[in-house]
Protein backbone atom coordinates (compact mmCIF):
# COMPACT_ATOMS: atom_id res chain seq x y z
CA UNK A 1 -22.75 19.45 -4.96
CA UNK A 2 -19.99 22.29 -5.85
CA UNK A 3 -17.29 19.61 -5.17
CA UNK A 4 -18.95 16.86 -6.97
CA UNK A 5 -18.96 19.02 -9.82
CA UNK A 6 -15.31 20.77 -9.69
CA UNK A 7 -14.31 16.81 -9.24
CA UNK A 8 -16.47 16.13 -12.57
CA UNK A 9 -15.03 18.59 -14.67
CA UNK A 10 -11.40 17.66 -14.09
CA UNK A 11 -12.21 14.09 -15.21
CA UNK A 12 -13.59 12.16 -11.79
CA UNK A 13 -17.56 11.11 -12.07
CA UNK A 14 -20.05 12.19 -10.09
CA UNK A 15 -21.29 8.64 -10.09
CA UNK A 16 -17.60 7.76 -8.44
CA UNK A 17 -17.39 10.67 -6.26
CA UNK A 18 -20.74 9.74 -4.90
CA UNK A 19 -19.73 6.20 -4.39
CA UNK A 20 -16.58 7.47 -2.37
CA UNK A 21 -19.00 9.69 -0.60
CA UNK A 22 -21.01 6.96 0.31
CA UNK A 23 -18.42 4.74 1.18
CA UNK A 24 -16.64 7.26 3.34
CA UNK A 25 -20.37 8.30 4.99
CA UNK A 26 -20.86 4.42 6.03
CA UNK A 27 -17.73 3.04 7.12
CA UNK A 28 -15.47 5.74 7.67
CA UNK A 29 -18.13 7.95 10.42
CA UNK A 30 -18.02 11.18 8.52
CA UNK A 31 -20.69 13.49 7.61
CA UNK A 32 -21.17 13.88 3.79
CA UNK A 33 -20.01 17.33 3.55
CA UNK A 34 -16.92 16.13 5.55
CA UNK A 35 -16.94 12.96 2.88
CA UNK A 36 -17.02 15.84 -0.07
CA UNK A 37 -14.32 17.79 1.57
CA UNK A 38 -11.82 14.90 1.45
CA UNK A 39 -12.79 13.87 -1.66
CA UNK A 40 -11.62 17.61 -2.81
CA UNK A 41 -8.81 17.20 -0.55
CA UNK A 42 -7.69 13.71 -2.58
CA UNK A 43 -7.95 15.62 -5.79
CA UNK A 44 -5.46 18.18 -4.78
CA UNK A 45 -2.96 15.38 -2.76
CA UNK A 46 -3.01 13.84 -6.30
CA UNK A 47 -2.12 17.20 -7.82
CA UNK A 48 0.77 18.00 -4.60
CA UNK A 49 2.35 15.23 -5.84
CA UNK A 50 2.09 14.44 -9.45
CA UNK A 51 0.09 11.51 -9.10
CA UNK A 52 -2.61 11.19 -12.20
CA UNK A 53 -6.14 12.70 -9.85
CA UNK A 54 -8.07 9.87 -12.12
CA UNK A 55 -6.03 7.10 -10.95
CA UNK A 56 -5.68 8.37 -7.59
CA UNK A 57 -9.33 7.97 -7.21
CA UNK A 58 -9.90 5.08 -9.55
CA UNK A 59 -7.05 3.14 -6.82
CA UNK A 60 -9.52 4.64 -4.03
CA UNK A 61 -12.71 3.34 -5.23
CA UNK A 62 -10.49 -0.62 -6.50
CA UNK A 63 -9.17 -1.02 -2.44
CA UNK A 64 -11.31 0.58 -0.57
CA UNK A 65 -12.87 -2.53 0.97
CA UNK A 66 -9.40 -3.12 2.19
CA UNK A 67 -9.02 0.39 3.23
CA UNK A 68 -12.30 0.78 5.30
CA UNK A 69 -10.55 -2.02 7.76
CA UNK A 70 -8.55 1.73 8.71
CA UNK A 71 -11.81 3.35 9.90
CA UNK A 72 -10.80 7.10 9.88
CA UNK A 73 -7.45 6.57 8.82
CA UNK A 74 -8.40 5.14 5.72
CA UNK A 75 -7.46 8.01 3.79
CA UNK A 76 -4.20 8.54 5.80
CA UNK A 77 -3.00 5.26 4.75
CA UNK A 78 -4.10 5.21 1.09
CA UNK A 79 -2.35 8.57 0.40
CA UNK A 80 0.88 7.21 1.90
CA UNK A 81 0.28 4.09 -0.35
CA UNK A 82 -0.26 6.27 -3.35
CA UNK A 83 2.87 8.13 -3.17
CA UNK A 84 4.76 4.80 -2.16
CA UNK A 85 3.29 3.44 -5.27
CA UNK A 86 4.51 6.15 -6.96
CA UNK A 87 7.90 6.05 -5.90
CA UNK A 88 8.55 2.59 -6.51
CA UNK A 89 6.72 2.22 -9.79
CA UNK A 90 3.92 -0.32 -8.58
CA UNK A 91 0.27 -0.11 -8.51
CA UNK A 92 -1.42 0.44 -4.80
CA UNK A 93 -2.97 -3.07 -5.31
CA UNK A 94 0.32 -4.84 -5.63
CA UNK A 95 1.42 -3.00 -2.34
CA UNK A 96 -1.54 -4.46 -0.41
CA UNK A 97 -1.65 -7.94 -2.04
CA UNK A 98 2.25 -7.74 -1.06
CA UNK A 99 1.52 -6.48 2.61
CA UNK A 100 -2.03 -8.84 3.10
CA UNK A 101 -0.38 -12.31 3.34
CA UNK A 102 0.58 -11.10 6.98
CA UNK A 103 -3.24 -10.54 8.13
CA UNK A 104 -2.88 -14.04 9.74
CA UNK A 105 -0.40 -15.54 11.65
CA UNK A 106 -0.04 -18.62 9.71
CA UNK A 107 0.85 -17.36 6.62
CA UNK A 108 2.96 -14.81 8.11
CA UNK A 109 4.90 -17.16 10.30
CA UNK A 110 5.56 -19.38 7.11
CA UNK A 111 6.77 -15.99 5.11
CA UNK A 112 8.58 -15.13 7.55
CA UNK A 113 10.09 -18.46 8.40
CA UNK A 114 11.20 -19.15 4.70
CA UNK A 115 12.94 -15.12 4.78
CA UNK A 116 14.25 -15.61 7.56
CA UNK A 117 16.11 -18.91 6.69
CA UNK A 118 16.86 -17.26 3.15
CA UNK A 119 18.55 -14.37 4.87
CA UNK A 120 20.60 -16.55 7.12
CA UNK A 121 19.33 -14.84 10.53
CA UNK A 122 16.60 -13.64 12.49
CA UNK A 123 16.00 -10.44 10.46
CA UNK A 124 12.10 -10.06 10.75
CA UNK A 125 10.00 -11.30 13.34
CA UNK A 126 6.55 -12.85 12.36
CA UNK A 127 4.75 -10.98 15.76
CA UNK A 128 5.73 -7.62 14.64
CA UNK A 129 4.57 -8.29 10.82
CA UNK A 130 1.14 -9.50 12.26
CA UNK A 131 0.75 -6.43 15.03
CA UNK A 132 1.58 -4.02 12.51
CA UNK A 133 -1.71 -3.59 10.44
CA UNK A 134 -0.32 -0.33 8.05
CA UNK A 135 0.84 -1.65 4.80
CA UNK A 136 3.80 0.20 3.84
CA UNK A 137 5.40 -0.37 7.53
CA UNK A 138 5.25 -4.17 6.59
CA UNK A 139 6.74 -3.14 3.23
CA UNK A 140 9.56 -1.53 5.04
CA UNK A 141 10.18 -4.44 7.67
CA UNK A 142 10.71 -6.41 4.58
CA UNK A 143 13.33 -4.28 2.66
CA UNK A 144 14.92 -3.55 6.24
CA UNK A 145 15.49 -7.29 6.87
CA UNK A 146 16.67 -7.55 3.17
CA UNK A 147 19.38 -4.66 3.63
CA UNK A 148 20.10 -6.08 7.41
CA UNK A 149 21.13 -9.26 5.90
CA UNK A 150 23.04 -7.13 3.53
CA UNK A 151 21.27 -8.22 0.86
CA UNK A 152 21.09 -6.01 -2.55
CA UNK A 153 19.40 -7.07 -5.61
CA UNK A 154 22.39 -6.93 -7.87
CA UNK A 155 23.91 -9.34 -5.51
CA UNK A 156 21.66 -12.13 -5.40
CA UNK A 157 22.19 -15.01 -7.25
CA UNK A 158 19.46 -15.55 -10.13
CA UNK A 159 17.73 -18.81 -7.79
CA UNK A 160 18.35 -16.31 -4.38
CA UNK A 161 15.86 -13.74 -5.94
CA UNK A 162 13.70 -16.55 -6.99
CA UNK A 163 13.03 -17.56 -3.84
CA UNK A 164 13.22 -14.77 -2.05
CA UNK A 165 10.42 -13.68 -4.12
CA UNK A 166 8.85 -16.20 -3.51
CA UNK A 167 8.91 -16.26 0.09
CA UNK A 168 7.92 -12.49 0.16
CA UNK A 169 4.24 -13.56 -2.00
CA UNK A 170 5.32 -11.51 -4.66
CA UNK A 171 4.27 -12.62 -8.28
CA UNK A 172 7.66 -12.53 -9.70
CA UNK A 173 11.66 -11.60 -9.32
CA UNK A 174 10.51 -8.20 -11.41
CA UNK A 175 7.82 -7.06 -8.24
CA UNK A 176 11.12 -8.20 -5.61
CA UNK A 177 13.17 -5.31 -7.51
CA UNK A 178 10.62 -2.75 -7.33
CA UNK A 179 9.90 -3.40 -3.07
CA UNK A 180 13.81 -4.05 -2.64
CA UNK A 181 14.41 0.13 -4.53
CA UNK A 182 10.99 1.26 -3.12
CA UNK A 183 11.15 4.08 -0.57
CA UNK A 184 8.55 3.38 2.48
CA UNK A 185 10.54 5.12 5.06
CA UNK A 186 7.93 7.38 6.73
CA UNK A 187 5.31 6.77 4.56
CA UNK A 188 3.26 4.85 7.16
CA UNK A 189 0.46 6.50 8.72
């Protein structure tokens, strides 16, 4: 109750920490005191590092289907997705959606096909993208084979970004930018 209402009072509703609560109760094991506790403890991660607390928990409460897959590491691996956000000016969502096409093998052996020829050389390997279930380690494979192949955005060609972008899933040459000057070096986990 105490945290439910220190969380209301700087802006996050009960009716959304109570959700989270929930949430965390069901799929994540943890008691409901432990599920207030790290709800308090995402309020002042937001506040460590400058990240708006109502849009840290409004991200939360948008992915966490996608999150619970993480069990008790869920949090671990949002908060390192909300500070990679941060750094490279995209939303957490675009980092999953980004990070998601290599769930399944098929789609991640076609991505990684289409890079790979791109890049001239075998610069990511589709096992390790499907094996590796943490986001922002996928999202650093990617910008490692990218600077591997010596590639930098200023110089690709305007049709090389194109379809580089396109063969990374992302929704345009603008989102290729922001993963290519992103920084998910030990972010992950």
């Amino acid at each position: 109750v105490q945290s439910t209402a220190m969380l209301d009072k700087v802006g996050i509703s009960v009716e959304e920490t109570a959700e989270n609560i929930g949430v965390m109760s069901a799929a994540m094991g943890m008691s409901e005191a432990a599920a207030a506790k790290t709800q308090t403890a995402m309020f002042l991660f937001a506040q460590e590092n400058n990240i708006a607390s109502k849009q840290m928990f409004s991200d939360f409460q948008q992915n966490r289907g996608m999150l619970m897959r993480f069990g008790a590491d869920a949090v671990d691996v949002f908060q390192g997705l909300a500070i990679a956000a941060k750094q490279s000016n995209m939303e957490v969502s675009q980092l999953i959606s980004i990070s998601e096409q290599f769930d399944r093998f098929d789609t991640a052996a076609e991505s990684v096909g289409r890079l790979n020829a791109l890049l001239g050389g075998p610069f990511l390997n589709t096992l390790e993208m499907v094996t590796s279930t943490d986001p922002l380690e996928r999202l650093q494979m990617l910008q490692e084979g990218l600077i591997n192949a010596g590639k930098g955005f200023d110089d690709m060609s305007y049709y090389e970004r194109q379809a580089i972008a396109d063969a990374m899933g992302l929704k345009d040459v603008g989102e290729l930018a922001l993963v290519m000057g992103g920084n998910f070096d030990g972010l992950a986990k």
